[in-house]
C-alpha atoms as a PDB file:
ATOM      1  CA  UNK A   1      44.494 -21.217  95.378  1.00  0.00           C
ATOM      2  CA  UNK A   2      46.418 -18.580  97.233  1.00  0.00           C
ATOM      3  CA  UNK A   3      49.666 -18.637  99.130  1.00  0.00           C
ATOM      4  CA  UNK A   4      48.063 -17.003 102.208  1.00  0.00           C
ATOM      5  CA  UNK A   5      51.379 -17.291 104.385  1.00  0.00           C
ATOM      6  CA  UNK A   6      54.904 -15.180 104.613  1.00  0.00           C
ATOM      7  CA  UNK A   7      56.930 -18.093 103.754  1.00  0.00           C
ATOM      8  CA  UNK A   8      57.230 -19.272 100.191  1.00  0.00           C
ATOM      9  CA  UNK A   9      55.260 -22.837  99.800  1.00  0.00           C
ATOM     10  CA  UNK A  10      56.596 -25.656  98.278  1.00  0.00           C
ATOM     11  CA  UNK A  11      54.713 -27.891  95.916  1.00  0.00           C
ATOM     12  CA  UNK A  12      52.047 -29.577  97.743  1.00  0.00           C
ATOM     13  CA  UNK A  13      48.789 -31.702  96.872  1.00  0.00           C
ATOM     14  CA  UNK A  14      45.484 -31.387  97.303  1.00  0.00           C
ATOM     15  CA  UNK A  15      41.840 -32.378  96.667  1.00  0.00           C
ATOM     16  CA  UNK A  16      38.645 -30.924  95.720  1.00  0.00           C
ATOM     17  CA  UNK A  17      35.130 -32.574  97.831  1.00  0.00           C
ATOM     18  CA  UNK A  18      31.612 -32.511  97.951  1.00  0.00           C
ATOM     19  CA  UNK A  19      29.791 -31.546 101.004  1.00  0.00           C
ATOM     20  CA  UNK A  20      26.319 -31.397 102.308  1.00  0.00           C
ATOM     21  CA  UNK A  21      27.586 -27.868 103.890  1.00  0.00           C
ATOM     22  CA  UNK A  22      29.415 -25.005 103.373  1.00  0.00           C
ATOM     23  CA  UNK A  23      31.844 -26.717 105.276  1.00  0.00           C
ATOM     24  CA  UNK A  24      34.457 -28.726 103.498  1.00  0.00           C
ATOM     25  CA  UNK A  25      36.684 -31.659 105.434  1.00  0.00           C
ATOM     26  CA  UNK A  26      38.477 -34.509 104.747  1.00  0.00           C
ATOM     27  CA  UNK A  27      35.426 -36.536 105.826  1.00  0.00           C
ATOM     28  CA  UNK A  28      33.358 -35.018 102.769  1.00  0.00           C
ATOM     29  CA  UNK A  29      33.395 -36.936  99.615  1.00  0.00           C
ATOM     30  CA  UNK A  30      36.948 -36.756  97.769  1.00  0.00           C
ATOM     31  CA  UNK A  31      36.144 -36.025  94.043  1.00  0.00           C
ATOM     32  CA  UNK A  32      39.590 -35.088  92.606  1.00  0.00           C
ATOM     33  CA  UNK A  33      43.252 -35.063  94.167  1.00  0.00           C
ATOM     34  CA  UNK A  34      45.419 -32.617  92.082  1.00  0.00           C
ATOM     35  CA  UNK A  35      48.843 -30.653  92.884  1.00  0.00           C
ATOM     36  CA  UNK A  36      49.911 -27.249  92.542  1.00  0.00           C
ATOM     37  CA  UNK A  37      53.430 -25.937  92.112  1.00  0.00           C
ATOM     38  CA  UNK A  38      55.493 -24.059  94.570  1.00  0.00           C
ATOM     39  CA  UNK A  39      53.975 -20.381  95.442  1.00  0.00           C
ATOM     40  CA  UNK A  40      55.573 -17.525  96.363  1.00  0.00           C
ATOM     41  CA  UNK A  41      53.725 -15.683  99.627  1.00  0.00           C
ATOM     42  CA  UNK A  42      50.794 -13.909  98.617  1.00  0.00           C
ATOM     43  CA  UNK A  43      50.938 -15.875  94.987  1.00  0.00           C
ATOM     44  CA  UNK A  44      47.822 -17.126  93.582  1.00  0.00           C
ATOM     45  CA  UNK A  45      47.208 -19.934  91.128  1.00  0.00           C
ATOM     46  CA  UNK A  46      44.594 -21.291  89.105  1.00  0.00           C
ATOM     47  CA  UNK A  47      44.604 -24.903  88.006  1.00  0.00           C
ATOM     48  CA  UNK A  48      41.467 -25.918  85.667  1.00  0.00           C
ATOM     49  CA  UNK A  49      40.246 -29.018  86.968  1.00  0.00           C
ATOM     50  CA  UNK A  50      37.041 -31.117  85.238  1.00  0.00           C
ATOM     51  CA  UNK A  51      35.321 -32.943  87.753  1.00  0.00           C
ATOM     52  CA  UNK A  52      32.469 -35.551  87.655  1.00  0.00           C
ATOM     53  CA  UNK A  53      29.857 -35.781  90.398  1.00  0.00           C
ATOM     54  CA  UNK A  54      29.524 -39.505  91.004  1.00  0.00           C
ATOM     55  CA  UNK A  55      26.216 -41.091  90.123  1.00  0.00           C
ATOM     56  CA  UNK A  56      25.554 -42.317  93.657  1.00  0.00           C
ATOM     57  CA  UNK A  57      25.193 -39.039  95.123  1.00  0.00           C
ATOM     58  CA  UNK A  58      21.344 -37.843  95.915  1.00  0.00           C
ATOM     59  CA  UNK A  59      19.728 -34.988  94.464  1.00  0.00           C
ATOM     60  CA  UNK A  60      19.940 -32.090  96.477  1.00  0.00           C
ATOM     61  CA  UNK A  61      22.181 -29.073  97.028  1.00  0.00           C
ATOM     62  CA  UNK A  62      25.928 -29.373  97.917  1.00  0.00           C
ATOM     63  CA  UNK A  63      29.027 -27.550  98.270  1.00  0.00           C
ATOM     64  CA  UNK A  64      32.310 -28.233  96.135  1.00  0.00           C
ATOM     65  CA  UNK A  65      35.379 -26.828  97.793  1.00  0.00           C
ATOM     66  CA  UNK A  66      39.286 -27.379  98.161  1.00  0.00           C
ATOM     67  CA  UNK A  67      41.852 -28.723 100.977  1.00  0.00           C
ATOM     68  CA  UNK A  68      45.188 -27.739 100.823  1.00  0.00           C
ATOM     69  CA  UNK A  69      48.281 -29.534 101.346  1.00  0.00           C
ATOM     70  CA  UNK A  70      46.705 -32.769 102.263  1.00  0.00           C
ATOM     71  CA  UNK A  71      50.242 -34.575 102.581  1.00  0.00           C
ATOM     72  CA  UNK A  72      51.362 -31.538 105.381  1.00  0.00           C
ATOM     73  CA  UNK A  73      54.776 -30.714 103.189  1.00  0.00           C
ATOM     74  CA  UNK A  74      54.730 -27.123 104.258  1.00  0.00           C
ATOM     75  CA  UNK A  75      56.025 -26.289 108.109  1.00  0.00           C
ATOM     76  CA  UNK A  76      53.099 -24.028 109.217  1.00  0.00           C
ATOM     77  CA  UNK A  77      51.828 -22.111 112.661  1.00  0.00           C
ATOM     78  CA  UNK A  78      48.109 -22.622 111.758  1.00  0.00           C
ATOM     79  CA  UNK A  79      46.558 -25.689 109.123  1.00  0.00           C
ATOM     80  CA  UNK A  80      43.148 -23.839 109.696  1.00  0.00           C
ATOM     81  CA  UNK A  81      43.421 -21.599 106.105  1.00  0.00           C
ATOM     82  CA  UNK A  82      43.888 -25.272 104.200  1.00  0.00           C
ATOM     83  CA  UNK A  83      40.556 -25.948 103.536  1.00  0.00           C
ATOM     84  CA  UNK A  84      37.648 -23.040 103.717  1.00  0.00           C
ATOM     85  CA  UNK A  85      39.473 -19.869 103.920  1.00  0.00           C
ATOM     86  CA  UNK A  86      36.948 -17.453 102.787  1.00  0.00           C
ATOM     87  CA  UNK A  87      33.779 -18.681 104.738  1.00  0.00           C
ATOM     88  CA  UNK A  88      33.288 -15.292 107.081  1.00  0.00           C
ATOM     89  CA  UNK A  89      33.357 -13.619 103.466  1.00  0.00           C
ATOM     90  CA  UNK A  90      30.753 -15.749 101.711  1.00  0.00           C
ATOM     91  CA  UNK A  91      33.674 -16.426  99.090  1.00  0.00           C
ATOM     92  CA  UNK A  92      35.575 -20.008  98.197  1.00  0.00           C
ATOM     93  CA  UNK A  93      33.289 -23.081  98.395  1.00  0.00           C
ATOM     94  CA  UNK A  94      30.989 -23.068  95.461  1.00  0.00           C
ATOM     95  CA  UNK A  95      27.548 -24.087  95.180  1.00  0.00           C
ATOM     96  CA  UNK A  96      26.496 -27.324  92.978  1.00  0.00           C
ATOM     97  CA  UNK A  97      22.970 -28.534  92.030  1.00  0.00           C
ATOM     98  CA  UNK A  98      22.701 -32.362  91.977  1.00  0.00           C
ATOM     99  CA  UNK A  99      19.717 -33.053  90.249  1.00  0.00           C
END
């Protein structure tokens, strides 16, 4: 998780999903709600998180990926980096097999 912004962020929540897509929303499945300390801008993070894949979900191929600030703590111009910032560059989301 990077502080993408010019303003430093202060600590915030959020949640990792599974998605059908490449997509990630708040309507995909919520698999783990974590926080993350305050970042300066342009400060990265990483948090090691252990997640479990619930036993209901169908085999097939999914995405696991992260929203930011789910609780909206930080005043921002634009939400639209919170969740899938790195699509255009094939980077972020990450690929899971459900067999």
């Amino acid at each position: 998780i990077m502080n993408q912004g010019d303003a430093a962020m202060p600590a915030f929540k959020a949640k990792l999903h599974l998605s059908n897509d490449a997509q990630i929303s708040s309507l995909d499945l919520g698999l783990v709600s974590f926080g993350v300390r305050a970042l300066q801008p342009g400060e990265p993070v990483s948090i090691p998180l252990s997640i479990v894949i619930p036993a209901t979900a169908s085999p097939g191929s999914y995405y696991v990926g992260a929203r930011v600030d789910i609780q909206h703590v930080a005043a921002e111009h634009s939400d639209t980096n919170n969740a899938n910032p790195f699509l255009k560059t094939g980077r972020g989301n990450v690929a899971v097999k459900v067999e």
